[in-house]
C-alpha atoms as a PDB file:
ATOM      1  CA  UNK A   1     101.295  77.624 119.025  1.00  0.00           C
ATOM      2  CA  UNK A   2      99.005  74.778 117.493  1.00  0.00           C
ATOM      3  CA  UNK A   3      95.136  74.555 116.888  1.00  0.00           C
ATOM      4  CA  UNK A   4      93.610  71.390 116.966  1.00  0.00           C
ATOM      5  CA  UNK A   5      91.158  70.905 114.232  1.00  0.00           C
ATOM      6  CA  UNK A   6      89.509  67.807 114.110  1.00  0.00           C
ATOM      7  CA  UNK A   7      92.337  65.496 115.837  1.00  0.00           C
ATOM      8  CA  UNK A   8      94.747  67.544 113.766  1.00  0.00           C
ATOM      9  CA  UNK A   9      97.357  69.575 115.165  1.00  0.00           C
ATOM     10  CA  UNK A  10      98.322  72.952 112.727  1.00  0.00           C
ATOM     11  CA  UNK A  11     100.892  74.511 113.744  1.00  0.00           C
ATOM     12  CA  UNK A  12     100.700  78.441 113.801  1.00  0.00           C
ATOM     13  CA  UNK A  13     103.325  81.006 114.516  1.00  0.00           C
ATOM     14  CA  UNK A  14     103.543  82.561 117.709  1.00  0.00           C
ATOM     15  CA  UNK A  15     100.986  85.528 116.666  1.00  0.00           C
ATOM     16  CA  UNK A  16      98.309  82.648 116.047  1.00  0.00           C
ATOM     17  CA  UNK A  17      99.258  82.564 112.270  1.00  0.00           C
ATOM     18  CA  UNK A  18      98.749  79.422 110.599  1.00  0.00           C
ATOM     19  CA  UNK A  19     102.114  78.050 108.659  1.00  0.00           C
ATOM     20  CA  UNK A  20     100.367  76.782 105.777  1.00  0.00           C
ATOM     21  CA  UNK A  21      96.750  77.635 104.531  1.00  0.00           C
ATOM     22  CA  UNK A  22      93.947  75.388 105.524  1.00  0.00           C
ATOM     23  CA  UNK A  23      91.130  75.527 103.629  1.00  0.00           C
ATOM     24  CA  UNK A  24      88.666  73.527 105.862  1.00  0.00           C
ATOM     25  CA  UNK A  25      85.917  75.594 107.129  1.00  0.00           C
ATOM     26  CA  UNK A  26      86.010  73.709 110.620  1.00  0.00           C
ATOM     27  CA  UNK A  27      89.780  75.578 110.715  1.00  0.00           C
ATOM     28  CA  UNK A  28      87.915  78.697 110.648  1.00  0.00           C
ATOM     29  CA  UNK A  29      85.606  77.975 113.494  1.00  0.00           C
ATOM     30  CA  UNK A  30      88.310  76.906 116.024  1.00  0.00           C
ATOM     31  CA  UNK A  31      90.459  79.900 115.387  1.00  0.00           C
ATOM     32  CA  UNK A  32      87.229  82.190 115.429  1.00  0.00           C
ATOM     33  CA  UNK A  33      86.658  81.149 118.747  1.00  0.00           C
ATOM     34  CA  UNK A  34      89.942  81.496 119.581  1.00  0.00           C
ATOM     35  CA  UNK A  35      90.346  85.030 118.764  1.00  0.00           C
ATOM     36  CA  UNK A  36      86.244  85.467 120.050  1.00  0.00           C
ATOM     37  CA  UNK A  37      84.485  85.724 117.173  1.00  0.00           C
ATOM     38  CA  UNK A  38      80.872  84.337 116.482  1.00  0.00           C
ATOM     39  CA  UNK A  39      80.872  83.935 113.006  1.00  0.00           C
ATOM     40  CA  UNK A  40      78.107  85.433 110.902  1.00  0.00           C
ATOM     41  CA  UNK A  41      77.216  85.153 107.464  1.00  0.00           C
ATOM     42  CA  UNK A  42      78.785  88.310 107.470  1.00  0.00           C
ATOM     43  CA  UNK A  43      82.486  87.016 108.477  1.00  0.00           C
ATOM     44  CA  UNK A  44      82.144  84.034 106.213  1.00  0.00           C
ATOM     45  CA  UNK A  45      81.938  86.193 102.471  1.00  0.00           C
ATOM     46  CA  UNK A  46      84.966  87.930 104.278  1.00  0.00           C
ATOM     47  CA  UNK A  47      86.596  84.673 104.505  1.00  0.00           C
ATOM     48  CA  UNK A  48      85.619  83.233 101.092  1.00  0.00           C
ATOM     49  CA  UNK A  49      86.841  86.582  99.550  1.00  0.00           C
ATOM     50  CA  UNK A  50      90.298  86.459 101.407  1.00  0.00           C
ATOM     51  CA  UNK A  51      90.605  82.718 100.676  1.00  0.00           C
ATOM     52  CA  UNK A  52      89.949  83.632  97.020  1.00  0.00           C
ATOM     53  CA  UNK A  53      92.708  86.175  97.228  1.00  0.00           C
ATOM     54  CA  UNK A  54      94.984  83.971  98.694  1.00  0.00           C
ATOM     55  CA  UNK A  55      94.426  81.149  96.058  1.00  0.00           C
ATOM     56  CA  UNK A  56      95.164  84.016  93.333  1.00  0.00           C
ATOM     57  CA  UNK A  57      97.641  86.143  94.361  1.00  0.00           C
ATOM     58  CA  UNK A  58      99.619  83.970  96.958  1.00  0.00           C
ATOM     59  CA  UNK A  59      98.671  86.482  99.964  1.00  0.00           C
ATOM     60  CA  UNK A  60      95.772  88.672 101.500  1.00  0.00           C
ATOM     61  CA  UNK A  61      95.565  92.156  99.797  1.00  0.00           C
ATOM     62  CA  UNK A  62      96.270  94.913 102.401  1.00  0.00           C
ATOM     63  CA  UNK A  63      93.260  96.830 104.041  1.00  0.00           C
ATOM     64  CA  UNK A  64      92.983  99.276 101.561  1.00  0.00           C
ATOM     65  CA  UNK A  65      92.732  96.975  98.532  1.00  0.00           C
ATOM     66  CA  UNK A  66      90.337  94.174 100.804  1.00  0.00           C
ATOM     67  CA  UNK A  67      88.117  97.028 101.561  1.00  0.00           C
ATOM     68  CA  UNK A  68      87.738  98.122  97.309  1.00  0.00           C
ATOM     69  CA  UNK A  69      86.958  94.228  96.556  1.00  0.00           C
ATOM     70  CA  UNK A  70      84.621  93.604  99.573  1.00  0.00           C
ATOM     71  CA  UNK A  71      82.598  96.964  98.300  1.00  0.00           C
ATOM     72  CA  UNK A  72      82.679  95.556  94.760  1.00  0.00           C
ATOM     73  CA  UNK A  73      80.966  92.149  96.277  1.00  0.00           C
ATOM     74  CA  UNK A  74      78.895  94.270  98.503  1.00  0.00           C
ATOM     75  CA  UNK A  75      78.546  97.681  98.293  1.00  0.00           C
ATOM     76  CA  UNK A  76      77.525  98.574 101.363  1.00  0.00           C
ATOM     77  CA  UNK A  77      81.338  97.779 103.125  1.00  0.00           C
ATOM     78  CA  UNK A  78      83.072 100.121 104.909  1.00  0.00           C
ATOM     79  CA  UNK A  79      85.662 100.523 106.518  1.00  0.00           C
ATOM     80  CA  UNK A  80      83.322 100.324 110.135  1.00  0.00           C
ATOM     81  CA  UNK A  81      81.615  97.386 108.570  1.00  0.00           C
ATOM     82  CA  UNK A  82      84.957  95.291 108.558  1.00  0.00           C
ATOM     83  CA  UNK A  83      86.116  96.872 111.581  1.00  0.00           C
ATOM     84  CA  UNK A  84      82.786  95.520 113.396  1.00  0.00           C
ATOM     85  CA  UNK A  85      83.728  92.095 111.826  1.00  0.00           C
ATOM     86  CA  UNK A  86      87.219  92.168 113.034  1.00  0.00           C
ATOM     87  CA  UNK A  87      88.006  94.557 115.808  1.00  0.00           C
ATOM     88  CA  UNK A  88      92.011  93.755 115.520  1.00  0.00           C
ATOM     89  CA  UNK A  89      92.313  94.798 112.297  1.00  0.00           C
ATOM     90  CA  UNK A  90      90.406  93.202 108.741  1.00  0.00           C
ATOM     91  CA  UNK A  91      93.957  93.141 106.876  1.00  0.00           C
ATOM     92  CA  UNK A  92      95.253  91.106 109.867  1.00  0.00           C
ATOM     93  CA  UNK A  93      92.898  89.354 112.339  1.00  0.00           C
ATOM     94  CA  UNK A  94      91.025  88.359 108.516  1.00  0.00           C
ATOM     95  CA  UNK A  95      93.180  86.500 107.346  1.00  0.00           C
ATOM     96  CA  UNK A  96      94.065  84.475 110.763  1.00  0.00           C
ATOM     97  CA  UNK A  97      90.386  83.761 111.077  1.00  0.00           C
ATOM     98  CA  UNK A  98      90.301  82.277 107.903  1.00  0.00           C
ATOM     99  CA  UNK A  99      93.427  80.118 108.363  1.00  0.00           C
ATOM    100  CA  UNK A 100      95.678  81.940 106.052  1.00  0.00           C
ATOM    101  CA  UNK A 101      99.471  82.728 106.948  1.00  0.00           C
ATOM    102  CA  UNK A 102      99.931  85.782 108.136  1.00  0.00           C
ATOM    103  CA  UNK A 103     100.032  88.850 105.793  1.00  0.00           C
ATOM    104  CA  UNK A 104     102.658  90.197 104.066  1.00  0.00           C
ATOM    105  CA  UNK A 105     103.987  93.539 105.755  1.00  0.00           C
ATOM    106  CA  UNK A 106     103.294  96.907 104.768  1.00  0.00           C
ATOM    107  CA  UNK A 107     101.546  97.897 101.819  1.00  0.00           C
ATOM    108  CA  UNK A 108     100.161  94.116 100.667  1.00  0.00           C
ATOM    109  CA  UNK A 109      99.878  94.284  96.419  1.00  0.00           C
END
């Protein structure tokens, strides 16, 4: 599977998983739309904040430990409030949305 991102092919597993991380914002967009997402303001701090993970820690933290950062950010999050965002899962359609590889298995860090 590929994505075309400003003339650029990335190449993504067959799941829609990008390879390599991509940290261009236009990334995002095309694989929102891809997965039908209209990106709020909303989706993009959940973006930021899995980018940042990824940048720190090498991976996306699992939904339990996403869902204790994004309340520390804002505490309003809840589990329904990421759920809303991403209907597939926050701990997994997250992190394709925001052009990261795809998660590690079970249980994250």
């Amino acid at each position: 599977m590929m994505y075309n991102v400003n003339g650029v092919e990335l190449e993504a597993d067959e799941q829609g998983y990008l390879l390599e991380p991509v940290f261009d914002d236009e990334a995002v967009r095309v694989i929102a739309a891809a997965e039908s997402i209209e990106l709020t303001d909303a989706h993009w701090e959940v973006v930021n904040y899995l980018r940042d993970q990824f940048r720190e820690h090498g991976h996306t933290p699992n939904f339990r430990a996403m869902l204790k950062g994004m309340a520390e950010i804002r505490p309003e999050v809840d589990s329904k409030y990421l759920y809303d965002l991403f209907p597939i899962g926050p701990a997994k359609q997250g992190p394709k949305v925001a052009a990261l590889p795809q998660p590690l298995g079970k249980g994250g860090y």
